[in-house]
Protein backbone atom coordinates (compact mmCIF):
# COMPACT_ATOMS: atom_id res chain seq x y z
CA UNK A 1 24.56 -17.94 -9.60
CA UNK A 2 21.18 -17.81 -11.59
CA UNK A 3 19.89 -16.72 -7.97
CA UNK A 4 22.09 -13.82 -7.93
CA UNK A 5 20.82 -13.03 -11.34
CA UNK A 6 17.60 -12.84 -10.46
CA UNK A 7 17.48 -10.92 -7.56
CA UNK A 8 19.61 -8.49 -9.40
CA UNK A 9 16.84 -8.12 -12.24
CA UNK A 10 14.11 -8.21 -9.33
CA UNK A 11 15.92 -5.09 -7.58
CA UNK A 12 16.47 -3.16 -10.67
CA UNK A 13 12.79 -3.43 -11.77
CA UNK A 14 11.36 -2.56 -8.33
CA UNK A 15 13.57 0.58 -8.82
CA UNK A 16 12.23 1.88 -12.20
CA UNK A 17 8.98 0.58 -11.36
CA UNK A 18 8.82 2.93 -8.37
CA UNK A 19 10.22 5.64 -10.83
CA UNK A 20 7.78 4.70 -13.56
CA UNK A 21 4.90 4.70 -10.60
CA UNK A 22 6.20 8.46 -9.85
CA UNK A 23 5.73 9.88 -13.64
CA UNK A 24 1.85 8.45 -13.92
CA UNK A 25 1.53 9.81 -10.04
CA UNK A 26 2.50 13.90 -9.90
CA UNK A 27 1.88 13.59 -6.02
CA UNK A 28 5.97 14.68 -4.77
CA UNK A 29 7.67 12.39 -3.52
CA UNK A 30 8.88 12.36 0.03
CA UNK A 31 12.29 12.48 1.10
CA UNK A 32 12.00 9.51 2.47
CA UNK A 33 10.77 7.85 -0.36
CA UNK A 34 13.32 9.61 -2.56
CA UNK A 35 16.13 8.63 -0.60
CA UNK A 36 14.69 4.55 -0.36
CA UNK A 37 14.05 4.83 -4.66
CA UNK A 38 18.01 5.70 -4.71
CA UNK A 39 18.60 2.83 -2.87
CA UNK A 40 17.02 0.36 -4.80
CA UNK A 41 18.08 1.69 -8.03
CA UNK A 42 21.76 1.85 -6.92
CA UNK A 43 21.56 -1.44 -5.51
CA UNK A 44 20.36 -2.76 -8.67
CA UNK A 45 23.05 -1.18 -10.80
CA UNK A 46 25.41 -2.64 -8.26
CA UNK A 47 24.07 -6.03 -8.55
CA UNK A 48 23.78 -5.83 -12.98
CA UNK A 49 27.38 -4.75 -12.77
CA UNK A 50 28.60 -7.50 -10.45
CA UNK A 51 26.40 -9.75 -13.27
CA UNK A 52 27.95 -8.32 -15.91
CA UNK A 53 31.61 -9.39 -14.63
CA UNK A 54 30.56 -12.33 -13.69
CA UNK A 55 29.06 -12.89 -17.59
CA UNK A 56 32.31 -11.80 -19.00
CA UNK A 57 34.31 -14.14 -16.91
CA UNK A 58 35.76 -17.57 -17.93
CA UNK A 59 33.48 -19.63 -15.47
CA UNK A 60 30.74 -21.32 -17.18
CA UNK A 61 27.20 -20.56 -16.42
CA UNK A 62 24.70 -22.82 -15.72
CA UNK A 63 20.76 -22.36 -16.17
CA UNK A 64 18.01 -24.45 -15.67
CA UNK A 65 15.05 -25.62 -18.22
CA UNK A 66 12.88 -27.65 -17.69
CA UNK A 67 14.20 -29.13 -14.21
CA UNK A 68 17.51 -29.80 -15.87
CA UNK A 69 20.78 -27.89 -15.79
CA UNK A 70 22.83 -26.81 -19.05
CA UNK A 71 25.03 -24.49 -20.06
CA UNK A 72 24.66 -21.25 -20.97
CA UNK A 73 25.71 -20.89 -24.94
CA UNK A 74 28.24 -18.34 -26.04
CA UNK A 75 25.14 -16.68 -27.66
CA UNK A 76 22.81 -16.69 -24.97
CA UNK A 77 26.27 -15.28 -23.08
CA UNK A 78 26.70 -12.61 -25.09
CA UNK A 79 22.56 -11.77 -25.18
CA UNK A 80 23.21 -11.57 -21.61
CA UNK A 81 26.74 -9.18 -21.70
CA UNK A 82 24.72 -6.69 -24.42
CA UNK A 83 21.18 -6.32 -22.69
CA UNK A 84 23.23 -5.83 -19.05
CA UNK A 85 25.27 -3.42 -20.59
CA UNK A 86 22.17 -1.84 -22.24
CA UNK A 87 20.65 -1.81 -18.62
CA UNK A 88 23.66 0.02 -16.99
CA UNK A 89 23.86 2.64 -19.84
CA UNK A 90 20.27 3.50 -19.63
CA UNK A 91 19.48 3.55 -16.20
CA UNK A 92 22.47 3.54 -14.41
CA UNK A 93 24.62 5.99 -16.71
CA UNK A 94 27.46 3.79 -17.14
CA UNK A 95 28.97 4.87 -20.52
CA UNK A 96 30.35 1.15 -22.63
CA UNK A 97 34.15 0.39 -22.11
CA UNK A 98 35.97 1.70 -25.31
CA UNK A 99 33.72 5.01 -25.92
């Protein structure tokens, strides 16, 4: 699972990178290019909202420090659940349940 995680963070930032690349760079973008940055940035909202289930589920999560598995803590859970919320809000427009 932290594999899935991590790929998910790695595809979201090599969407806004590419985003962030295209503000300091005013060449235009093809459509090409275009069409592959709305790709990657939907894939990575895809993949932080799959995360964000599984964060909310019951299942406990494991991460590894220092070559040794543990358990997430409900803190460290629920850092997780509000920065991949954050995430989907801000870049992926996904308004939080309840508003």
């Amino acid at each position: 699972m932290n594999h899935r995680l991590s790929l998910a963070l790695v595809l979201a930032l090599s969407a806004f990178a590419a985003q962030a690349q295209q503000a300091v760079n005013p060449k235009p973008l093809t459509d090409e290019e275009r069409a592959e940055i709305n790709a990657q940035r939907r894939a990575g909202c895809k993949a932080h909202s799959e995360n964000l289930k599984m964060l909310q589920g019951d299942n406990p999560l494991m991460i590894e420090e220092g070559g040794k598995q543990r358990e997430l803590t409900r803190a460290e859970r629920d850092a997780q659940i509000a920065e991949t919320q954050k995430i989907l809000q801000d870049y992926c427009g996904e308004k939080p349940k309840g508003s």
